[in-house]
C-alpha atoms as a PDB file:
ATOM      1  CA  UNK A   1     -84.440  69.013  76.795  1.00  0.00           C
ATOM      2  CA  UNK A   2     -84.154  68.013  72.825  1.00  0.00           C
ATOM      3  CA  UNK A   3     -82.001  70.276  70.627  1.00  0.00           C
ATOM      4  CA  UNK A   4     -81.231  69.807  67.349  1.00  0.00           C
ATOM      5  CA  UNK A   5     -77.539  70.678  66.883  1.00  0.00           C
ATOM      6  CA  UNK A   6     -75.661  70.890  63.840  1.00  0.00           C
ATOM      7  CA  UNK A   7     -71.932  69.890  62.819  1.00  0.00           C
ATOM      8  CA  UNK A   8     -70.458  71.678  59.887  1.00  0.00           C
ATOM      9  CA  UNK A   9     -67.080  70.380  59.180  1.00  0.00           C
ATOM     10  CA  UNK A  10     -65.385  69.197  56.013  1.00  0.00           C
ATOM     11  CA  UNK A  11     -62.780  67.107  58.065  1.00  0.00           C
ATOM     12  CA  UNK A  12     -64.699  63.859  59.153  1.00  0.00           C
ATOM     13  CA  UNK A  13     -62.182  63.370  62.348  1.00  0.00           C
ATOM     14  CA  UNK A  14     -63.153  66.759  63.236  1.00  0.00           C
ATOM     15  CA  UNK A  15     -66.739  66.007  63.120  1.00  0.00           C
ATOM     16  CA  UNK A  16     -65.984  63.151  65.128  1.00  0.00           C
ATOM     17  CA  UNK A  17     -64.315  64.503  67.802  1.00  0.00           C
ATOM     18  CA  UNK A  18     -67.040  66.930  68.262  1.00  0.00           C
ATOM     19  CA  UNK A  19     -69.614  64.364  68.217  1.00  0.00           C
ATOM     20  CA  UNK A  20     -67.997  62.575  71.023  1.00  0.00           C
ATOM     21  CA  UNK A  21     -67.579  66.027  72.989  1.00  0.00           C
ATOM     22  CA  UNK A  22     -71.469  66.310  73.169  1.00  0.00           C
ATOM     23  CA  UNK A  23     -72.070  62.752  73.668  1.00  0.00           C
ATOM     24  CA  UNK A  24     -69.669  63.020  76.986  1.00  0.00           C
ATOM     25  CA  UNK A  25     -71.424  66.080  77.783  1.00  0.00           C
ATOM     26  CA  UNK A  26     -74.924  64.105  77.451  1.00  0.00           C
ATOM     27  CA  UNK A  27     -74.193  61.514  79.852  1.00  0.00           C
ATOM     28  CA  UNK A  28     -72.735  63.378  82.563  1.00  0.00           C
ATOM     29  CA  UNK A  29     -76.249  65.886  82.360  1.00  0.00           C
ATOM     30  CA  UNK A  30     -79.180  64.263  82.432  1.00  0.00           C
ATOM     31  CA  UNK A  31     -81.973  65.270  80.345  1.00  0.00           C
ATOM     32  CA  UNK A  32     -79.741  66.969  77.703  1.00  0.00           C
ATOM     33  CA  UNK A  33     -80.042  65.522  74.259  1.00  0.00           C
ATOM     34  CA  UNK A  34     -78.459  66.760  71.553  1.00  0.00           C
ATOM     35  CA  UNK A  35     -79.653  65.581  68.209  1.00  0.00           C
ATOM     36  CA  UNK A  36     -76.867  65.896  65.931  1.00  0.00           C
ATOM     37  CA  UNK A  37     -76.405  65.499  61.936  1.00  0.00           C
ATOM     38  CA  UNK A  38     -73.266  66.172  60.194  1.00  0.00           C
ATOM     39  CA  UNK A  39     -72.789  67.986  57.266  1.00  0.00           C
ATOM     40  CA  UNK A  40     -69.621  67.990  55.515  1.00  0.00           C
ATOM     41  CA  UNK A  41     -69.583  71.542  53.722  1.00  0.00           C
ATOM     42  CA  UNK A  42     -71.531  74.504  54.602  1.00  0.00           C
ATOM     43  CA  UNK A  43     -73.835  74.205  51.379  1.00  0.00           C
ATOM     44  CA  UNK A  44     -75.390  71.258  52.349  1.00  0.00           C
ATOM     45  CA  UNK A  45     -76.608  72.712  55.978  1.00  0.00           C
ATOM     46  CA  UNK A  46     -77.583  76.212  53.737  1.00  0.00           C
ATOM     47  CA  UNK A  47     -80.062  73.804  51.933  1.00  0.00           C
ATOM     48  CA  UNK A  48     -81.191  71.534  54.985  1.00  0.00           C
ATOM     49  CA  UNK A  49     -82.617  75.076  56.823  1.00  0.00           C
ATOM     50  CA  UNK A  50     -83.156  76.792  53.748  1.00  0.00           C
ATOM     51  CA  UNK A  51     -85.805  73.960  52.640  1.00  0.00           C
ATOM     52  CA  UNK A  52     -87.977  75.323  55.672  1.00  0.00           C
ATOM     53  CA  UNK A  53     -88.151  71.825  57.641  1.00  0.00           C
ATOM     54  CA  UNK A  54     -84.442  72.214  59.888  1.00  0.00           C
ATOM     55  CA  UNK A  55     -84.038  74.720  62.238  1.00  0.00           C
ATOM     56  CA  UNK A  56     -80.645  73.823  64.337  1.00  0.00           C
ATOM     57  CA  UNK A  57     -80.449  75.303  67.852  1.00  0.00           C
ATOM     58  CA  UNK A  58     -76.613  75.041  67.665  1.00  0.00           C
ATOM     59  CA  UNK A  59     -74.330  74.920  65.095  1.00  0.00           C
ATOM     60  CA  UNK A  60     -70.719  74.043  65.425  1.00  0.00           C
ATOM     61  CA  UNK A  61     -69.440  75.118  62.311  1.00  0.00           C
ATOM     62  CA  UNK A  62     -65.586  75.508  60.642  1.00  0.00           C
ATOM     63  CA  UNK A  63     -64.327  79.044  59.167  1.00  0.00           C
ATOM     64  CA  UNK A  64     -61.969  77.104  56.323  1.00  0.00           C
ATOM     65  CA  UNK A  65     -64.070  75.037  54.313  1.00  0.00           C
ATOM     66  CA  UNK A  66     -64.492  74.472  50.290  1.00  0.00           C
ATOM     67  CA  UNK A  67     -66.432  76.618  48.476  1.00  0.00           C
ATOM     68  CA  UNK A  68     -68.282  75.989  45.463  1.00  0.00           C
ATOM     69  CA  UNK A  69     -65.143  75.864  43.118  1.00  0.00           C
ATOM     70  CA  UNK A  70     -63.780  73.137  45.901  1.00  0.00           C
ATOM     71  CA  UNK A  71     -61.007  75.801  47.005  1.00  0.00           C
ATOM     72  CA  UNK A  72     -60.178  76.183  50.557  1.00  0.00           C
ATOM     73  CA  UNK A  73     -61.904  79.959  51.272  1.00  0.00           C
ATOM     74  CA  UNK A  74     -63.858  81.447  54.554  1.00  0.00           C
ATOM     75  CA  UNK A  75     -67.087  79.594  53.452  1.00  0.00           C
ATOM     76  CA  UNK A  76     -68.063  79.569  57.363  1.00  0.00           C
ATOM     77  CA  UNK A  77     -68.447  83.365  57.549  1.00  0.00           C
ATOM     78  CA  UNK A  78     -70.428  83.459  54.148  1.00  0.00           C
ATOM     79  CA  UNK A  79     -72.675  80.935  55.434  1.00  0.00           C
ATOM     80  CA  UNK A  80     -72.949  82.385  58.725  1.00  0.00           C
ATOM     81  CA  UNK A  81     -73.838  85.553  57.164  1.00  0.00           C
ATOM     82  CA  UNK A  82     -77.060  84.043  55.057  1.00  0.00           C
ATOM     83  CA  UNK A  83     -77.966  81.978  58.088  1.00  0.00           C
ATOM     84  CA  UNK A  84     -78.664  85.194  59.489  1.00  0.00           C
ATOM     85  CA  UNK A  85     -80.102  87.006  56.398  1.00  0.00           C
ATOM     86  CA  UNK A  86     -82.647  83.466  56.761  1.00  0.00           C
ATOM     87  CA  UNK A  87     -83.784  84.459  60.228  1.00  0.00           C
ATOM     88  CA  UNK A  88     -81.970  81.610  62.122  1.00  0.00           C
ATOM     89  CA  UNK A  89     -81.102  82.317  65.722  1.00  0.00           C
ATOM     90  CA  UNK A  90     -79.150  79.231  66.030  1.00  0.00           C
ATOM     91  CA  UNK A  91     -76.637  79.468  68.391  1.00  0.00           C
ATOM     92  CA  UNK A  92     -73.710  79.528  66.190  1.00  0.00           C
ATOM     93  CA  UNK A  93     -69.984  78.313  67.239  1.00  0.00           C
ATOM     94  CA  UNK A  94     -66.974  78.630  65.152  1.00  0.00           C
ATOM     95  CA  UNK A  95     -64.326  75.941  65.433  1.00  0.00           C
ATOM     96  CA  UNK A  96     -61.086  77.128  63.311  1.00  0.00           C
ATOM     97  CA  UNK A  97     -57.452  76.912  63.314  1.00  0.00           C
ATOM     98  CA  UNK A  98     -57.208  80.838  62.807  1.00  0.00           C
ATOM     99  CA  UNK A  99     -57.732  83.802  64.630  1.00  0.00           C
ATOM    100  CA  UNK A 100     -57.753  85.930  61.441  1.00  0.00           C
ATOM    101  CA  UNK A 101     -61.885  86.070  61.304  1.00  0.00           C
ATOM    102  CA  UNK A 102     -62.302  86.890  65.117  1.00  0.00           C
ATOM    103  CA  UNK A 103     -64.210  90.228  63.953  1.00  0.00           C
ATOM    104  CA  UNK A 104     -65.796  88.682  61.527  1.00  0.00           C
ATOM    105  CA  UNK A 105     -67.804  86.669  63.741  1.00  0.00           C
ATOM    106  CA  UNK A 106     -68.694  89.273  65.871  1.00  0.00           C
ATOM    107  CA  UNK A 107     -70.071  90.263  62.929  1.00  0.00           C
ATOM    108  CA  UNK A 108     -72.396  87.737  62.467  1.00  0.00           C
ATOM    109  CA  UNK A 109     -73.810  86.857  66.212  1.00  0.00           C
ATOM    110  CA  UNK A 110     -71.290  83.762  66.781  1.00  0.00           C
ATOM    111  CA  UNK A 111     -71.579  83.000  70.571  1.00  0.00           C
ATOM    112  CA  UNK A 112     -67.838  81.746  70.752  1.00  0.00           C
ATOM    113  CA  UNK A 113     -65.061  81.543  68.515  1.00  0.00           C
ATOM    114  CA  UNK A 114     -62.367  78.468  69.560  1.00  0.00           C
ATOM    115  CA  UNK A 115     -59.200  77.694  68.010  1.00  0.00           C
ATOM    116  CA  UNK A 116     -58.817  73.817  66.755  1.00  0.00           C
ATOM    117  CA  UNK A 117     -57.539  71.739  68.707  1.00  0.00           C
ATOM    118  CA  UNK A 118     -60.838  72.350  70.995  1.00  0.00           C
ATOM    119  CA  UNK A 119     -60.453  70.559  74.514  1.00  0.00           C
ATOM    120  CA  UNK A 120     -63.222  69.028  75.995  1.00  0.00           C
ATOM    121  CA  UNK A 121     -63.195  71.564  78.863  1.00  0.00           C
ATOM    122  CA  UNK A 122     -63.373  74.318  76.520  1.00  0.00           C
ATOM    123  CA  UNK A 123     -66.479  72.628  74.672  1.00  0.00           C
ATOM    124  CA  UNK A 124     -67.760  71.892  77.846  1.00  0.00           C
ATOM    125  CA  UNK A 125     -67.651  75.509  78.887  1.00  0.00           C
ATOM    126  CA  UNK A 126     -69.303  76.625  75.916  1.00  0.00           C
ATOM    127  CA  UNK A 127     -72.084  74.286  76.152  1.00  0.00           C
ATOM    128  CA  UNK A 128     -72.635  75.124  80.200  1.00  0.00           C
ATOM    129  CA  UNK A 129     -73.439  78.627  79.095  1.00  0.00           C
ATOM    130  CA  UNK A 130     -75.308  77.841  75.908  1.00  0.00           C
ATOM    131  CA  UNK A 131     -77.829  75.468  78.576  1.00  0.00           C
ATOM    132  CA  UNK A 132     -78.254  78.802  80.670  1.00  0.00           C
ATOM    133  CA  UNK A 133     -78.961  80.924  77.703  1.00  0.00           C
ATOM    134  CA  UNK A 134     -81.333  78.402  76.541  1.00  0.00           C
ATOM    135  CA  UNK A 135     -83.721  78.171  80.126  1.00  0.00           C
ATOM    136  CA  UNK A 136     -83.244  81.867  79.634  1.00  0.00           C
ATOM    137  CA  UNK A 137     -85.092  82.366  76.477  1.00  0.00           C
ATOM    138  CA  UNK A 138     -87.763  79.905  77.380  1.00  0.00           C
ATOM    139  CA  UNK A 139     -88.964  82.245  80.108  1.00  0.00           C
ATOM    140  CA  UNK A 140     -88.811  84.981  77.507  1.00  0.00           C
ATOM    141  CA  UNK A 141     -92.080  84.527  76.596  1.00  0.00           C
ATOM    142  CA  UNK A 142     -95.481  86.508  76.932  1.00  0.00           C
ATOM    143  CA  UNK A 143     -98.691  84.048  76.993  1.00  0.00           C
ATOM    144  CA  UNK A 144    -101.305  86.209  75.828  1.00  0.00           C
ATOM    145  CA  UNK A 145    -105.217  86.122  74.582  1.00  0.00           C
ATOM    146  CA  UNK A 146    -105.978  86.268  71.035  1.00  0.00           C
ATOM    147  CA  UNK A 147    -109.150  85.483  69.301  1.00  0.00           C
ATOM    148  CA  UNK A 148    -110.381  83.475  71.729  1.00  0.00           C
ATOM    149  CA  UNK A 149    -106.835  81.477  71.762  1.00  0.00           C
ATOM    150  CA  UNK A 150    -103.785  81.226  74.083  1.00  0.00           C
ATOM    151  CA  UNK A 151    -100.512  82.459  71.991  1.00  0.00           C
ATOM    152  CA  UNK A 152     -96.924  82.009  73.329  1.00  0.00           C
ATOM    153  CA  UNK A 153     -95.502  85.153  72.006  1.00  0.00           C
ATOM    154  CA  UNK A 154     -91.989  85.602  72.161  1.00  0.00           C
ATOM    155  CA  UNK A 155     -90.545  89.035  73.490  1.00  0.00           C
ATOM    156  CA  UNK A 156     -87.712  88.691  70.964  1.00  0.00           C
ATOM    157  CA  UNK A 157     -90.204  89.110  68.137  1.00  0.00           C
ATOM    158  CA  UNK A 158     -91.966  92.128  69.344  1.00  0.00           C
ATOM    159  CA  UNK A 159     -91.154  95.082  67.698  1.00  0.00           C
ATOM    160  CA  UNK A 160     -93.076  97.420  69.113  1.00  0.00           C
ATOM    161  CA  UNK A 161     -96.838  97.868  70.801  1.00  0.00           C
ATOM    162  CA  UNK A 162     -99.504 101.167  69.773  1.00  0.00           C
ATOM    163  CA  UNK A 163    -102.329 101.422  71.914  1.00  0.00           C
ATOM    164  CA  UNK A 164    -105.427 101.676  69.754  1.00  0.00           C
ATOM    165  CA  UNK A 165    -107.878 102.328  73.081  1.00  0.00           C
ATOM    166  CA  UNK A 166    -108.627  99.532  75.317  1.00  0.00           C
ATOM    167  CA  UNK A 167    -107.086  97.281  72.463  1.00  0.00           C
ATOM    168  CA  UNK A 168    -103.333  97.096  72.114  1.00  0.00           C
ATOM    169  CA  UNK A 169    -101.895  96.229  68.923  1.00  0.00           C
ATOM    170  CA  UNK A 170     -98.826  93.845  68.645  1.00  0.00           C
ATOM    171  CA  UNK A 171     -96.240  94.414  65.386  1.00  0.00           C
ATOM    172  CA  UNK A 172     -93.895  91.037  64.965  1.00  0.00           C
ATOM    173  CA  UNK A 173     -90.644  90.744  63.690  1.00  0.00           C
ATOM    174  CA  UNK A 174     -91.733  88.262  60.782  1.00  0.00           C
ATOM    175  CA  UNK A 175     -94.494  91.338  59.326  1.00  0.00           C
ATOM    176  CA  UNK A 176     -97.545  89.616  61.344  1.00  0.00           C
ATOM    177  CA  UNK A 177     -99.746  91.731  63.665  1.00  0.00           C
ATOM    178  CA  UNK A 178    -101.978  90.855  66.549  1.00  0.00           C
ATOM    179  CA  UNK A 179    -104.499  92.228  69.194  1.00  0.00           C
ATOM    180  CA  UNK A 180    -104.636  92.155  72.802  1.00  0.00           C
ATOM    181  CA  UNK A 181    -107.492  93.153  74.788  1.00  0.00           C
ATOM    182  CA  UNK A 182    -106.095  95.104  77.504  1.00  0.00           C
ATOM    183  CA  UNK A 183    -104.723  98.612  78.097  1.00  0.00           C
ATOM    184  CA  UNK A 184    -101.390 100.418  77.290  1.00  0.00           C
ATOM    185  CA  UNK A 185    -100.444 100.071  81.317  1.00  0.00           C
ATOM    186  CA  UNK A 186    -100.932  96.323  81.728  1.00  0.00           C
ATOM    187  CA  UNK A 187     -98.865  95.256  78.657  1.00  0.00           C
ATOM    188  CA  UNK A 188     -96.291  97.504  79.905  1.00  0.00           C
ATOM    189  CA  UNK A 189     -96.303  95.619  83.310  1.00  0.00           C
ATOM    190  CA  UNK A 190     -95.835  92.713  81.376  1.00  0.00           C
ATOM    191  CA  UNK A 191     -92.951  93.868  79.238  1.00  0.00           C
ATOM    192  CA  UNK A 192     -90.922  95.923  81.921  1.00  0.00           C
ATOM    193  CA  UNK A 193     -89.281  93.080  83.155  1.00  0.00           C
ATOM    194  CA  UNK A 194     -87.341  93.103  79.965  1.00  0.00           C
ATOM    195  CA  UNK A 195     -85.024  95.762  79.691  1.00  0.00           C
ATOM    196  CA  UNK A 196     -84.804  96.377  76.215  1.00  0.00           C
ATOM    197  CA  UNK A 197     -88.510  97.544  75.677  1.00  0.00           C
ATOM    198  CA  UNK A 198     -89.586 101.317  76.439  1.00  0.00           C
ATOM    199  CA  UNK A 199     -92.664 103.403  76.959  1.00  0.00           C
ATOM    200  CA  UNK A 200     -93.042 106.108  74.810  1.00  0.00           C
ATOM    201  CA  UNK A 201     -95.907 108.354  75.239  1.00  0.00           C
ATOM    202  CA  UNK A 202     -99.230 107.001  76.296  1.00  0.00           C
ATOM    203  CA  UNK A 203     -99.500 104.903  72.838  1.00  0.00           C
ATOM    204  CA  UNK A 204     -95.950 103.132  71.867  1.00  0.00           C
ATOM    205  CA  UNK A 205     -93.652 100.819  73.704  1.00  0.00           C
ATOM    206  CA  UNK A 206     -90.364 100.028  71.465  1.00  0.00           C
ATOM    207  CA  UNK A 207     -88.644  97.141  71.459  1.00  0.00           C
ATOM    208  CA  UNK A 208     -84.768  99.131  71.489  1.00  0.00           C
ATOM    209  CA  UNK A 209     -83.417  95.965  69.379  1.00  0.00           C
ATOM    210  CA  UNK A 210     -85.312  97.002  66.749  1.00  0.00           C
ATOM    211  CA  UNK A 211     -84.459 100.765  66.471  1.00  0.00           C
ATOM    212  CA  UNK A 212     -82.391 101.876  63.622  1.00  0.00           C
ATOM    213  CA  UNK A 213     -82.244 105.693  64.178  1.00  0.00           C
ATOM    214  CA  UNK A 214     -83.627 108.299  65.931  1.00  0.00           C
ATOM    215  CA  UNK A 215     -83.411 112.166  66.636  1.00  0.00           C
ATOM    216  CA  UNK A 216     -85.801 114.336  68.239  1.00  0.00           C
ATOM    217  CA  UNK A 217     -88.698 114.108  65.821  1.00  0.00           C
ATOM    218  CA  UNK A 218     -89.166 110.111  65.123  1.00  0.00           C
ATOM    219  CA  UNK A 219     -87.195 106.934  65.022  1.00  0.00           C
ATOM    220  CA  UNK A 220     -86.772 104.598  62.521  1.00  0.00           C
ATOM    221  CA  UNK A 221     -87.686 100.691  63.113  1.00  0.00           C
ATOM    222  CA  UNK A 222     -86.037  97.864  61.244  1.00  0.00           C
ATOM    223  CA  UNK A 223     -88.981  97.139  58.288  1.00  0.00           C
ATOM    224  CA  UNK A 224     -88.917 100.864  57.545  1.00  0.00           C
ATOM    225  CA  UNK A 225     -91.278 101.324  60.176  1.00  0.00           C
ATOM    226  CA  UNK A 226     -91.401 104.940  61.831  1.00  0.00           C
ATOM    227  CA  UNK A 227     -92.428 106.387  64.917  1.00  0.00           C
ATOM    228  CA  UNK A 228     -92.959 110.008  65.934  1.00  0.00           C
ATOM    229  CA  UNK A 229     -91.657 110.940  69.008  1.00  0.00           C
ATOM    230  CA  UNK A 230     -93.714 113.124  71.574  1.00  0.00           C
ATOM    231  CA  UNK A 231     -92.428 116.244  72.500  1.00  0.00           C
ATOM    232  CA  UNK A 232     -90.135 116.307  75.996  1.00  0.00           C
ATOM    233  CA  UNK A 233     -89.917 112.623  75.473  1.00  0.00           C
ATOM    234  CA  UNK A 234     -86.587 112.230  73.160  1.00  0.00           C
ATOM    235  CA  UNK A 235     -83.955 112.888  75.827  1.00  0.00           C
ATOM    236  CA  UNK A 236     -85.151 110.203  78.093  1.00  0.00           C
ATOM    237  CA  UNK A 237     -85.298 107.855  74.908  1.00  0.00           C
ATOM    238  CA  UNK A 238     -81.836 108.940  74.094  1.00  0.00           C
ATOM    239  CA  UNK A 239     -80.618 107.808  77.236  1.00  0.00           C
ATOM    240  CA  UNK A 240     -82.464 104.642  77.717  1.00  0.00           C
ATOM    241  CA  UNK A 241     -81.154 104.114  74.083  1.00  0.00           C
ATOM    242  CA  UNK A 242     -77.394 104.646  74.720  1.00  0.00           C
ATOM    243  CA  UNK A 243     -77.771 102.882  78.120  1.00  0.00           C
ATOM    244  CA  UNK A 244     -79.086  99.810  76.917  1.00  0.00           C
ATOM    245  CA  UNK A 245     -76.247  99.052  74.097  1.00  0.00           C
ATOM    246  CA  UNK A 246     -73.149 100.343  76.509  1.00  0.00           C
ATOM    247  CA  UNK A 247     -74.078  98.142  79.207  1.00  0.00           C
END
């Protein structure tokens, strides 16, 4: 498999060094390819994604890079944190010589957070599990009928379902809706398997990544969308709710 992986470094040997990591990795797996550009400050990879044609499926990035006045600052977290505000799910990997922005990166959805000088076992480590997440998501996907088409629809970007009869009526992430010909039960069959999506009443299923808030009456869906609640059903939501984020 092809993924396009990004270096973000303003230390050339750095970039390097990294470079060489994956390469190593490459030949000792078969089939992994790792299609890697460079990019010497953080502004530069900002623009590449922000354009709308790059969208990295790993970034190795550094926390102490210049920022616009050319001073050594945190640039890594800033441009971690509008990554995210862009909508990229890259997987995102800090490389630093600091453990002061540890939180910080929690903060922002980094998968791993190594201190400089990185090992090749360490890198190696880190790519073995970002391999496994990847098949993961792949089979993440529902292949449904709309409009005469086959869509790959991606559970990650379902936000919730509301049954509208025999016609069940998909709400994406990105604003876009869809239909699916087929009842409230069988799209539930195909969503159980994931655990963060729950059955509420005879007409919703939630996506729980999505919720913002709830109490008894409704809950609140990121968009500002809102849901009313049936009566009897909040405590089991509640639970399911608190379940899913503690474990």
């Amino acid at each position: 498999m092809t993924y396009l992986t990004a270096l973000c470094d303003d230390e050339t040997a750095e970039l390097k060094k990294t470079e060489e990591i994956l390469c190593a990795y490459e030949q000792k797996h078969g089939g992994v390819d790792f299609v890697i550009e460079r990019f010497e400050n953080a502004d530069e990879l900002l623009y590449r994604i922000e354009e709308g044609n790059y969208a990295p499926d790993l970034i190795f990035m550094d926390i102490f890079m210049p920022g616009e006045t050319g001073e050594q600052v945190s640039h890594g977290i800033t441009a971690a944190k509008k990554l995210r505000h862009m909508g990229s799910r890259a997987k995102l990997v800090f490389l630093t010589t600091s453990r002061e922005f540890a939180l910080e990166a929690f903060d922002v959805e980094a998968s791993q957070y190594l201190l400089k000088p990185v090992t090749k076992e360490r890198l190696f480590g880190v790519l073995d599990r970002f391999l496994e997440n990847a098949e993961e998501e792949r089979r993440r996907y529902l292949l449904l009928k709309l409009e005469g088409r086959i869509a790959k629809i991606s559970v990650n970007d379902i936000v919730y379902c509301e049954a509208q009869g025999k016609t069940q009526k998909l709400y994406l992430s990105d604003g876009g809706e869809c239909l699916q010909r087929m009842t409230m039960t069988e799209l539930y069959e195909l969503l159980s398997p994931y655990r963060e999506f729950v059955r509420i009443g005879a007409a919703f299923i939630v996506n729980l990544e999505y919720i913002d808030s709830l109490n008894s009456r409704d809950l609140h869906l990121s968009g500002g969308r809102k849901i009313y609640i049936p009566r009897g059903a909040y405590k089991g939501l509640r639970e399911r709710y608190f379940n899913y984020y503690c474990k």
